[in-house]
PDB file of N, CA and C in Angstrom:
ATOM      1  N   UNK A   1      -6.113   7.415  -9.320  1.00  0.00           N
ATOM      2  CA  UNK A   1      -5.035   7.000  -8.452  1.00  0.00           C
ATOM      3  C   UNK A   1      -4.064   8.156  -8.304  1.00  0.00           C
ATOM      4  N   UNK A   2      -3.287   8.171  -7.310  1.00  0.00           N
ATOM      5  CA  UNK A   2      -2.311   9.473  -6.903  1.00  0.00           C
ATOM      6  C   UNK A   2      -0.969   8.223  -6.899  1.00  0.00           C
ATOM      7  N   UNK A   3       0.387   8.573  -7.648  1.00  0.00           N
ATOM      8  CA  UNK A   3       1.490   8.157  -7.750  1.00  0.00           C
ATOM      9  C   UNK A   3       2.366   9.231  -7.673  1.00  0.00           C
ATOM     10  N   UNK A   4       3.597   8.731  -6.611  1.00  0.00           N
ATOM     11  CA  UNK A   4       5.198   9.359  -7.357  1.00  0.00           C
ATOM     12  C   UNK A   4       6.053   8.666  -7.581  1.00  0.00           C
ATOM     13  N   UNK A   5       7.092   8.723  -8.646  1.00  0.00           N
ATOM     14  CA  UNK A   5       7.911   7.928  -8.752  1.00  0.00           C
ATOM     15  C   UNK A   5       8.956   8.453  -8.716  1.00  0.00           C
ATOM     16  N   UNK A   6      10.151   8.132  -7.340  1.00  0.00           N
ATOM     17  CA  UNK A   6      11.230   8.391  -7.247  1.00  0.00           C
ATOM     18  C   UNK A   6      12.174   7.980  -8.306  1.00  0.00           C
ATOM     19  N   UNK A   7      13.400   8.465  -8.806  1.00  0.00           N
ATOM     20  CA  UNK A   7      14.347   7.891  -9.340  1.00  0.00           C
ATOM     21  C   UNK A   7      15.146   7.538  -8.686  1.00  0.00           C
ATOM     22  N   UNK A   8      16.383   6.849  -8.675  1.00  0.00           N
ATOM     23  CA  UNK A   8      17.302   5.867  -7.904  1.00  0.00           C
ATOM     24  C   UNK A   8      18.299   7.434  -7.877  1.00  0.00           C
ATOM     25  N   UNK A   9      19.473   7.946  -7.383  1.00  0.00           N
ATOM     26  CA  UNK A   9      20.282   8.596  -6.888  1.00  0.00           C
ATOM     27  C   UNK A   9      21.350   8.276  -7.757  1.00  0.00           C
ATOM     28  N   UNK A  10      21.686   7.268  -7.977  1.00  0.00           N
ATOM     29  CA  UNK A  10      23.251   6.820  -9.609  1.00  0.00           C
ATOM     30  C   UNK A  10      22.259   6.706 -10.697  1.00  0.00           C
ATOM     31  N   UNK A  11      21.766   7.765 -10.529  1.00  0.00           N
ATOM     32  CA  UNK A  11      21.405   7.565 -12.436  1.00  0.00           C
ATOM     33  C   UNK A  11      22.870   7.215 -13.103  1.00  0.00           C
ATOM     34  N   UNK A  12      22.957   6.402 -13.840  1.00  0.00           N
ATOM     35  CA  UNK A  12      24.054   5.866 -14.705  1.00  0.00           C
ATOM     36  C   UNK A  12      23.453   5.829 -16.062  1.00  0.00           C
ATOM     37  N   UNK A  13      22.032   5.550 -15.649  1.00  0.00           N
ATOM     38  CA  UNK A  13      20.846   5.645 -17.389  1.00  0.00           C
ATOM     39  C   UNK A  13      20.789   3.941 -17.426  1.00  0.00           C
ATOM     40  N   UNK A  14      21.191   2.897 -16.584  1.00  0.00           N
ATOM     41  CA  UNK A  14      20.829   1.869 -16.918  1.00  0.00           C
ATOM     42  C   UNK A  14      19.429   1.683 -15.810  1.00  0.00           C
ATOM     43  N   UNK A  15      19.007   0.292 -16.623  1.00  0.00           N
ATOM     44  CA  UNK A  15      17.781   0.157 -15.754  1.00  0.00           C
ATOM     45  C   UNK A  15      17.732  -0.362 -14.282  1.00  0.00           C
ATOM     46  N   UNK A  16      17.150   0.344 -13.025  1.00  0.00           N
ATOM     47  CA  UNK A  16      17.395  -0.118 -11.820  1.00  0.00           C
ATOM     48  C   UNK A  16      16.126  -1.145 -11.159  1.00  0.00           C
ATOM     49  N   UNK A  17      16.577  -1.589 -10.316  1.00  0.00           N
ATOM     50  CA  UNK A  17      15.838  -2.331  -9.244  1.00  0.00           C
ATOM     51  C   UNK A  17      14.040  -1.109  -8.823  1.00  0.00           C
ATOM     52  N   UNK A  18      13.348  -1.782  -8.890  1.00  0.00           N
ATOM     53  CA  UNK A  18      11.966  -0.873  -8.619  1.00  0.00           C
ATOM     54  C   UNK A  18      11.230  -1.494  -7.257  1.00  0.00           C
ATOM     55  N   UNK A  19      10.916  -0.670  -6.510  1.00  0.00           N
ATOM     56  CA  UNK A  19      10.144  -0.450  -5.003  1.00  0.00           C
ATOM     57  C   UNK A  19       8.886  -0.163  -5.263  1.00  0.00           C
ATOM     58  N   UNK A  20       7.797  -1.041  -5.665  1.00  0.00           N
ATOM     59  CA  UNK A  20       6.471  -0.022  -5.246  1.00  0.00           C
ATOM     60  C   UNK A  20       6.028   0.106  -4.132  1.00  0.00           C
ATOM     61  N   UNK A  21       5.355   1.237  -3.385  1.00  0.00           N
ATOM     62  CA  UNK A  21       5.245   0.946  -2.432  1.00  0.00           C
ATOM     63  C   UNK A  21       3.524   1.298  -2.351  1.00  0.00           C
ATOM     64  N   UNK A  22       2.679   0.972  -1.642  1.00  0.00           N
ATOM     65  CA  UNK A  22       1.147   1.288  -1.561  1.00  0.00           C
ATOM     66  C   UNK A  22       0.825   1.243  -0.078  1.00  0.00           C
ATOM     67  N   UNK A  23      -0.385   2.479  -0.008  1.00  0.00           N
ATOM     68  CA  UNK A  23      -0.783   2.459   1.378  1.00  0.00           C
ATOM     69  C   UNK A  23      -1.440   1.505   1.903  1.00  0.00           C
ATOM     70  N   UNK A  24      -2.220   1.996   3.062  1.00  0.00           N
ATOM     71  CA  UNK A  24      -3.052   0.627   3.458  1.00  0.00           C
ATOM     72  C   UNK A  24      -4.279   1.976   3.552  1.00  0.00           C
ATOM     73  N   UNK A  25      -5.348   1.247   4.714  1.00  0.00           N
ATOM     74  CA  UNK A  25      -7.123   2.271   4.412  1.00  0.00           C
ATOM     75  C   UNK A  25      -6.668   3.410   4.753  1.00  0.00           C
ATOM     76  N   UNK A  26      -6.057   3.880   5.839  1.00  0.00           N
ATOM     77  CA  UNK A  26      -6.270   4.844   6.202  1.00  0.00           C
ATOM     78  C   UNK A  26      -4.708   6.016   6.172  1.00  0.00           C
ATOM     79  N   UNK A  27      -3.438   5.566   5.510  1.00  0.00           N
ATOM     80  CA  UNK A  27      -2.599   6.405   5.471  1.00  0.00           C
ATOM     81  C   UNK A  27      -2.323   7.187   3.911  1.00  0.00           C
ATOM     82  N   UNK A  28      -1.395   7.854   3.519  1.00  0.00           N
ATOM     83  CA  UNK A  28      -1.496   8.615   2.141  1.00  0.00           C
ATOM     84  C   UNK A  28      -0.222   8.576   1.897  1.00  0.00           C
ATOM     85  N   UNK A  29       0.108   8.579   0.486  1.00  0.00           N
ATOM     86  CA  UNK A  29       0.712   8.438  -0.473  1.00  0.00           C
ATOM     87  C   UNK A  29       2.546   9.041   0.293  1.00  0.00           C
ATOM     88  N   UNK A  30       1.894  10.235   0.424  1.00  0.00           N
ATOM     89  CA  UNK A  30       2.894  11.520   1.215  1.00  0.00           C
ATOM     90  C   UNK A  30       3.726  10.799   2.879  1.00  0.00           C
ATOM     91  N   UNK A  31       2.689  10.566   3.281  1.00  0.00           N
ATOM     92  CA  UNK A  31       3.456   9.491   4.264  1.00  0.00           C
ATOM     93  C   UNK A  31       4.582   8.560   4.089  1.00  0.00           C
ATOM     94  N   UNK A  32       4.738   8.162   3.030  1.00  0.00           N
ATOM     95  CA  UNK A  32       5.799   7.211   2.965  1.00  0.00           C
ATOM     96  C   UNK A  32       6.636   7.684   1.891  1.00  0.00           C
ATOM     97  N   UNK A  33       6.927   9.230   1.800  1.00  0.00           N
ATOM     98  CA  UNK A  33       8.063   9.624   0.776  1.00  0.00           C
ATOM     99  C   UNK A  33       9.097   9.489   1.409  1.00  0.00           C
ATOM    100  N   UNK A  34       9.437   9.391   2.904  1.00  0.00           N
ATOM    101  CA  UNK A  34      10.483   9.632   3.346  1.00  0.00           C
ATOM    102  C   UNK A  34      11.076   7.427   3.197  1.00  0.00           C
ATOM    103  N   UNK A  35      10.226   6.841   3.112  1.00  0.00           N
ATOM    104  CA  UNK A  35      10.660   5.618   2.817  1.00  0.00           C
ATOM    105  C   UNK A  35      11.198   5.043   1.743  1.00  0.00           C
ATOM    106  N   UNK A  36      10.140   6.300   0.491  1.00  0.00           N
ATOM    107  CA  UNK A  36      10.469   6.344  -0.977  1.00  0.00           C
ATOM    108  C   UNK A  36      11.766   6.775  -0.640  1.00  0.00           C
ATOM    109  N   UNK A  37      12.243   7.799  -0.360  1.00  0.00           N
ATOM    110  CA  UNK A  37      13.447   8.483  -0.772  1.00  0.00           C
ATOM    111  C   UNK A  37      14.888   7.430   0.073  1.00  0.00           C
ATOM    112  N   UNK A  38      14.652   7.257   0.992  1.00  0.00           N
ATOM    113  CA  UNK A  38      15.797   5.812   1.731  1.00  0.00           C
ATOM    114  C   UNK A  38      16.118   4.951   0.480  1.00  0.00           C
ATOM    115  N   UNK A  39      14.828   4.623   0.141  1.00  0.00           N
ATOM    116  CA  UNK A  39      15.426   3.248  -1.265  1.00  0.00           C
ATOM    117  C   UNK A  39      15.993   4.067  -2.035  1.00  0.00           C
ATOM    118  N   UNK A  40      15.698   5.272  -3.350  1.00  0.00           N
ATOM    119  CA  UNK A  40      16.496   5.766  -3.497  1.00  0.00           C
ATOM    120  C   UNK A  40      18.143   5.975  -3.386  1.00  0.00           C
ATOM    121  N   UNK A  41      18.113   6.398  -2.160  1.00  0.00           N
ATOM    122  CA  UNK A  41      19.481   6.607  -1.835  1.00  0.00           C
ATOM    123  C   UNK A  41      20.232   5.139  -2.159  1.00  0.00           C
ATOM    124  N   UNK A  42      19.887   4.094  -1.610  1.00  0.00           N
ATOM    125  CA  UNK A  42      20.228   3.390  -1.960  1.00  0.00           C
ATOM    126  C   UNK A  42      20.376   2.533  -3.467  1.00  0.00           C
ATOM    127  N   UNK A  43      19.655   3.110  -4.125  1.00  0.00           N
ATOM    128  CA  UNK A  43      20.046   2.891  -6.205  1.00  0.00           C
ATOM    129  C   UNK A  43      18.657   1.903  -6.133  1.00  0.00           C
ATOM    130  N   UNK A  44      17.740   2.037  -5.915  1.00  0.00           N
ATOM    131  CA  UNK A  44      16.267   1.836  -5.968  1.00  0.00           C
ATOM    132  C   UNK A  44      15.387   2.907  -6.620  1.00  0.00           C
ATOM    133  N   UNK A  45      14.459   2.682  -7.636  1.00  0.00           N
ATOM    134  CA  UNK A  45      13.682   3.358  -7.789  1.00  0.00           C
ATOM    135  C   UNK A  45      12.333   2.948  -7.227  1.00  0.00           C
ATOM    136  N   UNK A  46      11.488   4.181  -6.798  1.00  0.00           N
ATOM    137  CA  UNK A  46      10.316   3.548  -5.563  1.00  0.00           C
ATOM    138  C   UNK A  46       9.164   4.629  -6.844  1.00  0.00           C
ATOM    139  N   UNK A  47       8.246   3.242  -6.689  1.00  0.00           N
ATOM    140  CA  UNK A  47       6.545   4.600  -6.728  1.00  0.00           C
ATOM    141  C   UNK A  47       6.023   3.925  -6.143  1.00  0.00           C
ATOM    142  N   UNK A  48       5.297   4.956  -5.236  1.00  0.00           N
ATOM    143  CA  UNK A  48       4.573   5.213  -4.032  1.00  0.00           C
ATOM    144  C   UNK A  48       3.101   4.768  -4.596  1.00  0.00           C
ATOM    145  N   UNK A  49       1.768   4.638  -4.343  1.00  0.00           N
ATOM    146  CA  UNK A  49       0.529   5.285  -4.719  1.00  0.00           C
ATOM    147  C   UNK A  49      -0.587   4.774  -4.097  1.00  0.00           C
ATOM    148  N   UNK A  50      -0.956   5.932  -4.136  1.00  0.00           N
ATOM    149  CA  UNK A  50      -2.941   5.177  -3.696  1.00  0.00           C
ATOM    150  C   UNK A  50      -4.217   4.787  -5.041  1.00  0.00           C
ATOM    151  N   UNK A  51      -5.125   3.858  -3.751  1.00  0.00           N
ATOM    152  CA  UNK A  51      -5.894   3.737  -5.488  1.00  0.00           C
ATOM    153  C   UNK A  51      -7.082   3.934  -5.120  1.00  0.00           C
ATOM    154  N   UNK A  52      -8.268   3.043  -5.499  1.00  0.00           N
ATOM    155  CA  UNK A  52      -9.148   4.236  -5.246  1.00  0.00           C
ATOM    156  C   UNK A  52      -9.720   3.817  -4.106  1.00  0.00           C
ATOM    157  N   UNK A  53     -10.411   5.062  -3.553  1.00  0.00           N
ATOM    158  CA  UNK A  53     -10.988   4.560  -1.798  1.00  0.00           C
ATOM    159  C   UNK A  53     -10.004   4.931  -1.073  1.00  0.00           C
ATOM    160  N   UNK A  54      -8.879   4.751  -1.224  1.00  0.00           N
ATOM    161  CA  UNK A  54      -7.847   4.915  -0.105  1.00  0.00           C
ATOM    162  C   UNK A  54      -7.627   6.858  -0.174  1.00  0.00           C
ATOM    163  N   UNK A  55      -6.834   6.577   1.167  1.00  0.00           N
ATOM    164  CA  UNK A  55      -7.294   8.441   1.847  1.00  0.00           C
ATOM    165  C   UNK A  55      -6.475   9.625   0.797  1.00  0.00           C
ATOM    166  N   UNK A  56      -6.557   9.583   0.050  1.00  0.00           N
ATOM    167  CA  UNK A  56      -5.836  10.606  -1.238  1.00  0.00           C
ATOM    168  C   UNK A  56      -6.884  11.067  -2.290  1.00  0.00           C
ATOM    169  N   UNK A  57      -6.600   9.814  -2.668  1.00  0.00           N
ATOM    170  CA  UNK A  57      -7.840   9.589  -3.639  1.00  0.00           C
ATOM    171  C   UNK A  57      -9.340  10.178  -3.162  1.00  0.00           C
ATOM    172  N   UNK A  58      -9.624   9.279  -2.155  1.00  0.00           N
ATOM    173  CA  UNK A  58     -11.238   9.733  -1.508  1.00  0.00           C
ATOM    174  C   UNK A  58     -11.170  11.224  -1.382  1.00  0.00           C
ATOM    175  N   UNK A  59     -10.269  12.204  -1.158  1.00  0.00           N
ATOM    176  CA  UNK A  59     -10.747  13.445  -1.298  1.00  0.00           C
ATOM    177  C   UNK A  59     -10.875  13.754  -2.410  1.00  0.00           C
ATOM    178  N   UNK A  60     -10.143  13.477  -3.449  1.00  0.00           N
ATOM    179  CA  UNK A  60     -10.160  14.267  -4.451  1.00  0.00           C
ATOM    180  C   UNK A  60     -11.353  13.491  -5.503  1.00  0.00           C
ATOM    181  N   UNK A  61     -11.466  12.153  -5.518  1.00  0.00           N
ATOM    182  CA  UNK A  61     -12.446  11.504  -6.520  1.00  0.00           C
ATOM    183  C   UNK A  61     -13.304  10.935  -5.122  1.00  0.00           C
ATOM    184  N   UNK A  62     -14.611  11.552  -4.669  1.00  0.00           N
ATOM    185  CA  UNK A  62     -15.307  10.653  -4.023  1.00  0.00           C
ATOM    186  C   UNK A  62     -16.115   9.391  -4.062  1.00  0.00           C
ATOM    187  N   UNK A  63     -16.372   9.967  -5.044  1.00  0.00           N
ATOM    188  CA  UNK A  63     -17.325   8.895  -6.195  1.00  0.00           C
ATOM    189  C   UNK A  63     -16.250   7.750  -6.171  1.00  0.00           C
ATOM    190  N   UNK A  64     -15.274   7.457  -6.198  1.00  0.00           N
ATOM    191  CA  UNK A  64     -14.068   5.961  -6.338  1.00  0.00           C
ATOM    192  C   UNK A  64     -14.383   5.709  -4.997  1.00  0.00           C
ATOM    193  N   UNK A  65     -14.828   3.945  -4.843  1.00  0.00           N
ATOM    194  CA  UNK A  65     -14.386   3.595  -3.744  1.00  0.00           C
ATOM    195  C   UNK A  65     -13.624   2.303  -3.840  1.00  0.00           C
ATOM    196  N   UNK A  66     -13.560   1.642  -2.530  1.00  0.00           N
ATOM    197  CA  UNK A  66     -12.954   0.252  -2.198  1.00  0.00           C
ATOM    198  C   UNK A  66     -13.149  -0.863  -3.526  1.00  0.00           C
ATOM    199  N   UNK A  67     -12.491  -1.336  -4.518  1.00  0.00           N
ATOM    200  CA  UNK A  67     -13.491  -2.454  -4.808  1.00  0.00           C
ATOM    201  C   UNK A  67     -12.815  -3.797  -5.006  1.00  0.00           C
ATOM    202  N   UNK A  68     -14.098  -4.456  -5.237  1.00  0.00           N
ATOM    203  CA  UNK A  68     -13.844  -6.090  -4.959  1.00  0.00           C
ATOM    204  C   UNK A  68     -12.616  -6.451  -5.503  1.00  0.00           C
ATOM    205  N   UNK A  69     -12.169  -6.313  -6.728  1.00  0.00           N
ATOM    206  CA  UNK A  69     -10.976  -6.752  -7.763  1.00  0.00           C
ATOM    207  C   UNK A  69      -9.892  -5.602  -7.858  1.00  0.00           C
ATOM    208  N   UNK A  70      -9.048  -5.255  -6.327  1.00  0.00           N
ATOM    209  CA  UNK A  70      -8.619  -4.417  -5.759  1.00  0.00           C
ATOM    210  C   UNK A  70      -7.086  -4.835  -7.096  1.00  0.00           C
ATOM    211  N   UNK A  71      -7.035  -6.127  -7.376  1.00  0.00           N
ATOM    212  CA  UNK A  71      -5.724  -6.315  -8.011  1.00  0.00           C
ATOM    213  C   UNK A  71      -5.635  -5.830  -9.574  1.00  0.00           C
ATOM    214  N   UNK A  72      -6.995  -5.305  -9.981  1.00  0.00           N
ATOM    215  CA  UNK A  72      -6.965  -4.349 -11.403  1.00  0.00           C
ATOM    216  C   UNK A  72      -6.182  -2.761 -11.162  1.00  0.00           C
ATOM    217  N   UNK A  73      -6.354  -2.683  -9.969  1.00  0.00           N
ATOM    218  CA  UNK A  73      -5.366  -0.773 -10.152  1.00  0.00           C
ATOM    219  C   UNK A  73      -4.089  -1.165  -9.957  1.00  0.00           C
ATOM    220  N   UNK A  74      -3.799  -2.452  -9.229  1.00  0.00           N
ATOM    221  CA  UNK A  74      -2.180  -2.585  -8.201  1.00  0.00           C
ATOM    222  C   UNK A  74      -1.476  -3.021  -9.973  1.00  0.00           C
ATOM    223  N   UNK A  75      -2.267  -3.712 -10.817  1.00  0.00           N
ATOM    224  CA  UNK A  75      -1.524  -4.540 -11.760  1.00  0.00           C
ATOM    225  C   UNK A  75      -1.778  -3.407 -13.030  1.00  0.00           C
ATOM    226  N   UNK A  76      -2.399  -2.341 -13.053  1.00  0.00           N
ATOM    227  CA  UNK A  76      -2.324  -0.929 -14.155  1.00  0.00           C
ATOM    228  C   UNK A  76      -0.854  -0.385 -13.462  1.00  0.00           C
ATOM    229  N   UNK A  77      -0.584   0.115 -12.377  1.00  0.00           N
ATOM    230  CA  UNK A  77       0.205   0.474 -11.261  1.00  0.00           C
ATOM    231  C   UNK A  77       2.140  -0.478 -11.834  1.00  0.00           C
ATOM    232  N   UNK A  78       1.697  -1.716 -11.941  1.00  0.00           N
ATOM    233  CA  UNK A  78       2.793  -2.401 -12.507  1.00  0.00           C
ATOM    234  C   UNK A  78       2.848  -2.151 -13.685  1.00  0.00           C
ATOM    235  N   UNK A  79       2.041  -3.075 -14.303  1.00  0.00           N
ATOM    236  CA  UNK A  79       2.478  -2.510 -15.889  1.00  0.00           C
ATOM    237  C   UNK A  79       2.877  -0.951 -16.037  1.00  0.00           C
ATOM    238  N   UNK A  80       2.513  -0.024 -16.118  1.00  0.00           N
ATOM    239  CA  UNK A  80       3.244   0.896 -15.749  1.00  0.00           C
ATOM    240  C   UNK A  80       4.317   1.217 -15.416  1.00  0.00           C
ATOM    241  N   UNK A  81       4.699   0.672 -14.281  1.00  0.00           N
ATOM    242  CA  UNK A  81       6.219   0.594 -13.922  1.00  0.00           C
ATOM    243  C   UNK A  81       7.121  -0.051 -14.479  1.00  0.00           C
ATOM    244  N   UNK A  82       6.448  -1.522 -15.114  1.00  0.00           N
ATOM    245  CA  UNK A  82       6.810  -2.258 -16.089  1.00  0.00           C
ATOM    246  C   UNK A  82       7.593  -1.552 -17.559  1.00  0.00           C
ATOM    247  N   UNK A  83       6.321  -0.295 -18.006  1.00  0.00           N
ATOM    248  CA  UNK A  83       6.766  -0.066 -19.174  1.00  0.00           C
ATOM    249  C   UNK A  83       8.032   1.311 -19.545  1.00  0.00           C
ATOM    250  N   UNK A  84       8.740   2.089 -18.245  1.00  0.00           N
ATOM    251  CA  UNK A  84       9.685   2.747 -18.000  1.00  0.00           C
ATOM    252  C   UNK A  84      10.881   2.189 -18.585  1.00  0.00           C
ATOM    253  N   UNK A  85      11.463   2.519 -19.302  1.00  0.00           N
ATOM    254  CA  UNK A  85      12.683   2.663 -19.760  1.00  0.00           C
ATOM    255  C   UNK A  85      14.040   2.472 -18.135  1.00  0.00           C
ATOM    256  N   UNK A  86      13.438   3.124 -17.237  1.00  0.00           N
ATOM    257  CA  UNK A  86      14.408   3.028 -16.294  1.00  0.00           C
ATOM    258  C   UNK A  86      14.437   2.097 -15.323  1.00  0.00           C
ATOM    259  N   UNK A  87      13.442   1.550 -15.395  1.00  0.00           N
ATOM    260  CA  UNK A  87      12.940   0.341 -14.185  1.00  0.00           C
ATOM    261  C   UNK A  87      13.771  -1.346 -14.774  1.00  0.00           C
ATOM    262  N   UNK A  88      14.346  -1.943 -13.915  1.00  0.00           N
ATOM    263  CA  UNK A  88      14.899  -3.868 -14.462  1.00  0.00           C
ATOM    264  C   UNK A  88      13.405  -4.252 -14.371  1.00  0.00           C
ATOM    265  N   UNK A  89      12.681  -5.062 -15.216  1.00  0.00           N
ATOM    266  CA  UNK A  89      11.411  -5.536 -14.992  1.00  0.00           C
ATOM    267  C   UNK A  89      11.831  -6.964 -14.128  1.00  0.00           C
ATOM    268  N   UNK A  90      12.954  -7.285 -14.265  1.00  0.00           N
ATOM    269  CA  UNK A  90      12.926  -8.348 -13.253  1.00  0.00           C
ATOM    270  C   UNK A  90      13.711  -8.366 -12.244  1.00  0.00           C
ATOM    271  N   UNK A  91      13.825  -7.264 -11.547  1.00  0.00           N
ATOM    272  CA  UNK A  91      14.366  -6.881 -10.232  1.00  0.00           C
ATOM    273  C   UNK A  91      13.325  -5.561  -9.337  1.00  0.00           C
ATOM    274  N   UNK A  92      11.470  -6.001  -9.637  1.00  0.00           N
ATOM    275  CA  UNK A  92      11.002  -5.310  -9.097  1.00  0.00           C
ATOM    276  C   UNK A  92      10.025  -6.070  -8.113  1.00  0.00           C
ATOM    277  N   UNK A  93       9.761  -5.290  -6.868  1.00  0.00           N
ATOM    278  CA  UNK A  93       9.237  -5.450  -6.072  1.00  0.00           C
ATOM    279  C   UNK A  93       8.029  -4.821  -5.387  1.00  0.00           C
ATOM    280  N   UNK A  94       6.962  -5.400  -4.643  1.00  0.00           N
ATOM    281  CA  UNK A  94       5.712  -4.911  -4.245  1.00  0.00           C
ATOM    282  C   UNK A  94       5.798  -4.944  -2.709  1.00  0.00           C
ATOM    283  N   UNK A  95       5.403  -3.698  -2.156  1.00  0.00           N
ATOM    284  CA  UNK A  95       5.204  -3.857  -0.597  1.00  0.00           C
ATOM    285  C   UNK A  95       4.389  -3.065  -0.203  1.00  0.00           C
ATOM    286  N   UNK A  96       3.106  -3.455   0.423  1.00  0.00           N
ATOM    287  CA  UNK A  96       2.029  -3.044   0.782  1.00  0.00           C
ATOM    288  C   UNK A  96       1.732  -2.777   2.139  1.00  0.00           C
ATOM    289  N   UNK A  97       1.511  -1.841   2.918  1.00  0.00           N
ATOM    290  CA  UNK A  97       1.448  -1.550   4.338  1.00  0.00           C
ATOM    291  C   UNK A  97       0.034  -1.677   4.371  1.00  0.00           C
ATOM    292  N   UNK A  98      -0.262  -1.931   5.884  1.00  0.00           N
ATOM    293  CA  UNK A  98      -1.253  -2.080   6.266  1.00  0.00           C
ATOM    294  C   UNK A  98      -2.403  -2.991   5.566  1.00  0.00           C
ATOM    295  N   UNK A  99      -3.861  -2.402   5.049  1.00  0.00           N
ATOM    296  CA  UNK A  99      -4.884  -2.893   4.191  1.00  0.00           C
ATOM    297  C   UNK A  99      -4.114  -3.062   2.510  1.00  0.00           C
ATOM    298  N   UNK A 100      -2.491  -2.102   2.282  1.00  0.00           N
ATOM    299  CA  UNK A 100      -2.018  -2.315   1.507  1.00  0.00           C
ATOM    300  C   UNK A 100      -1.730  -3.772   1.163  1.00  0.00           C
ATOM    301  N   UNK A 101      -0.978  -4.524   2.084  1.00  0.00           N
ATOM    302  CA  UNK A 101      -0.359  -5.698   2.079  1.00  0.00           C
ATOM    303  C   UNK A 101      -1.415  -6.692   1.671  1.00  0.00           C
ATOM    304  N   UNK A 102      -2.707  -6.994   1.853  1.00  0.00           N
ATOM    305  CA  UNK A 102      -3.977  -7.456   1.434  1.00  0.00           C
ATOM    306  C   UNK A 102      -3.893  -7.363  -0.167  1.00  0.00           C
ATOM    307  N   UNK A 103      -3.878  -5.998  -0.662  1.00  0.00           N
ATOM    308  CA  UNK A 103      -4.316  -6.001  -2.124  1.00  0.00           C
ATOM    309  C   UNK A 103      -2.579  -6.584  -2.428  1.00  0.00           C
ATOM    310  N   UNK A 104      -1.685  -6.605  -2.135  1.00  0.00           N
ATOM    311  CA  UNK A 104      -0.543  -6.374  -3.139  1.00  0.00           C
ATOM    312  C   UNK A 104      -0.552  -7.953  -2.954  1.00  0.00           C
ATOM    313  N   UNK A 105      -0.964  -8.738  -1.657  1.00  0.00           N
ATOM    314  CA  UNK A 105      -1.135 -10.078  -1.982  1.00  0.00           C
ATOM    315  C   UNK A 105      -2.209 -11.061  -3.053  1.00  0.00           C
ATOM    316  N   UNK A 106      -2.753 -10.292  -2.873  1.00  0.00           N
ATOM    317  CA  UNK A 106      -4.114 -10.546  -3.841  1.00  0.00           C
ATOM    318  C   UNK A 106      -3.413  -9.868  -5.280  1.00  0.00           C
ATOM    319  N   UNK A 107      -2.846  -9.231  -5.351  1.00  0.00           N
ATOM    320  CA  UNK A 107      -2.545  -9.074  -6.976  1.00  0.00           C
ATOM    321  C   UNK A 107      -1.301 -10.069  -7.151  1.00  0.00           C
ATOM    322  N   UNK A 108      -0.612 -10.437  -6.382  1.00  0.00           N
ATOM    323  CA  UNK A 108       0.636 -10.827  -6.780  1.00  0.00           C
ATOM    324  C   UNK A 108       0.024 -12.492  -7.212  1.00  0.00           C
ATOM    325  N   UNK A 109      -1.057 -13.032  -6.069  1.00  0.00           N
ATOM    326  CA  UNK A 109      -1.602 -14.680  -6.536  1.00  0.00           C
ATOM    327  C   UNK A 109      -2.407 -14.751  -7.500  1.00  0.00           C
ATOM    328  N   UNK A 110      -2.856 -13.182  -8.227  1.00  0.00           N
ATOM    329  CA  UNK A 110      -3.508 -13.512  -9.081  1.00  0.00           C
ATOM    330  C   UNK A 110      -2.544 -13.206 -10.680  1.00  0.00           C
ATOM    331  N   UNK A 111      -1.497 -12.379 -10.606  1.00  0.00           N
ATOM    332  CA  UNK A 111      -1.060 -12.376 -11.392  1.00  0.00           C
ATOM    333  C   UNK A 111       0.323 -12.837 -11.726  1.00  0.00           C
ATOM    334  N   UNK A 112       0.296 -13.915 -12.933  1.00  0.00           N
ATOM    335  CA  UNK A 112       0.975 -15.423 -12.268  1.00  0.00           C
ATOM    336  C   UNK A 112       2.743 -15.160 -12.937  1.00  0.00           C
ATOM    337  N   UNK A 113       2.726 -14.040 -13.797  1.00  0.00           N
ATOM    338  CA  UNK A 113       4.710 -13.608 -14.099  1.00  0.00           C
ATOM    339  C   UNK A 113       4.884 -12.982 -12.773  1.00  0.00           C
ATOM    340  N   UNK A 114       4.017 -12.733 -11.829  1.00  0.00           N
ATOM    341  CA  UNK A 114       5.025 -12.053 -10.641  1.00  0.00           C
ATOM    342  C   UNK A 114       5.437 -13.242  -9.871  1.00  0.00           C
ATOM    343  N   UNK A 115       6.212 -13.333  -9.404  1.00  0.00           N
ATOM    344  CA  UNK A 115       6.772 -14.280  -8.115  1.00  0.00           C
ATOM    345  C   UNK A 115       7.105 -13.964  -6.971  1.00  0.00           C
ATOM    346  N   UNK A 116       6.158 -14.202  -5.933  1.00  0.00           N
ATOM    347  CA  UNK A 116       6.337 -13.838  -4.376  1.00  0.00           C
ATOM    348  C   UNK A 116       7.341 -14.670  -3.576  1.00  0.00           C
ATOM    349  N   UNK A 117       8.141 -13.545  -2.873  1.00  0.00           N
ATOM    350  CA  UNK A 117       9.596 -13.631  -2.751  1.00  0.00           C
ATOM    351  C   UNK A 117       9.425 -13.854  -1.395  1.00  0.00           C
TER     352      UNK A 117
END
């Protein structure tokens, strides 16, 4: 998987509100820094990422593709974000563009502490 994770702009050192954000089939990670960085500004921390199959990834790991249980990378991807020192674990959020919005729905009904807002 390819991730960045913005920090929020008031670092104060307490824990902030978290943005993930994920592509859909055919856009990349890099595409949506300038969306990452808006939340930011606003005292959001955002990570971005692709997983596998999607257009980042596929160059660099070809061998990874699409797969069925798309909500095992989105929910490594959380926990993760989950386990940051800087992130509120309960002021975070998932938003998936495009073929994104598919998996981040499919992870969110399958994984039952998140609550779709």
């Amino acid at each position: 998987m390819i991730g960045y994770f913005l920090s929020a702009h008031n670092d104060d050192g307490e824990p902030k509100p978290t943005l993930i954000l994920m592509t859909g089939f055919d856009c990349t990670a890099e595409e949506l820094y300038f969306l990452g960085l808006n939340v930011t500004e606003r005292g959001y921390n955002a990570l971005i990422f692709e997983g596998p199959g999607q257009a980042g990834p596929s160059h660099l790991y070809p061998e990874k593709h699409f797969r069925p249980d798309y909500e095992k990378p989105v929910n490594a991807v959380v926990d993760y974000v989950l386990s940051r020192n800087d992130v509120d674990g309960d002021r975070l959020a998932l938003l998936g563009l495009s073929l994104g919005g598919y998996f981040v729905s499919r992870a969110l009904f399958l994984r039952k502490e998140l609550k779709p807002v």
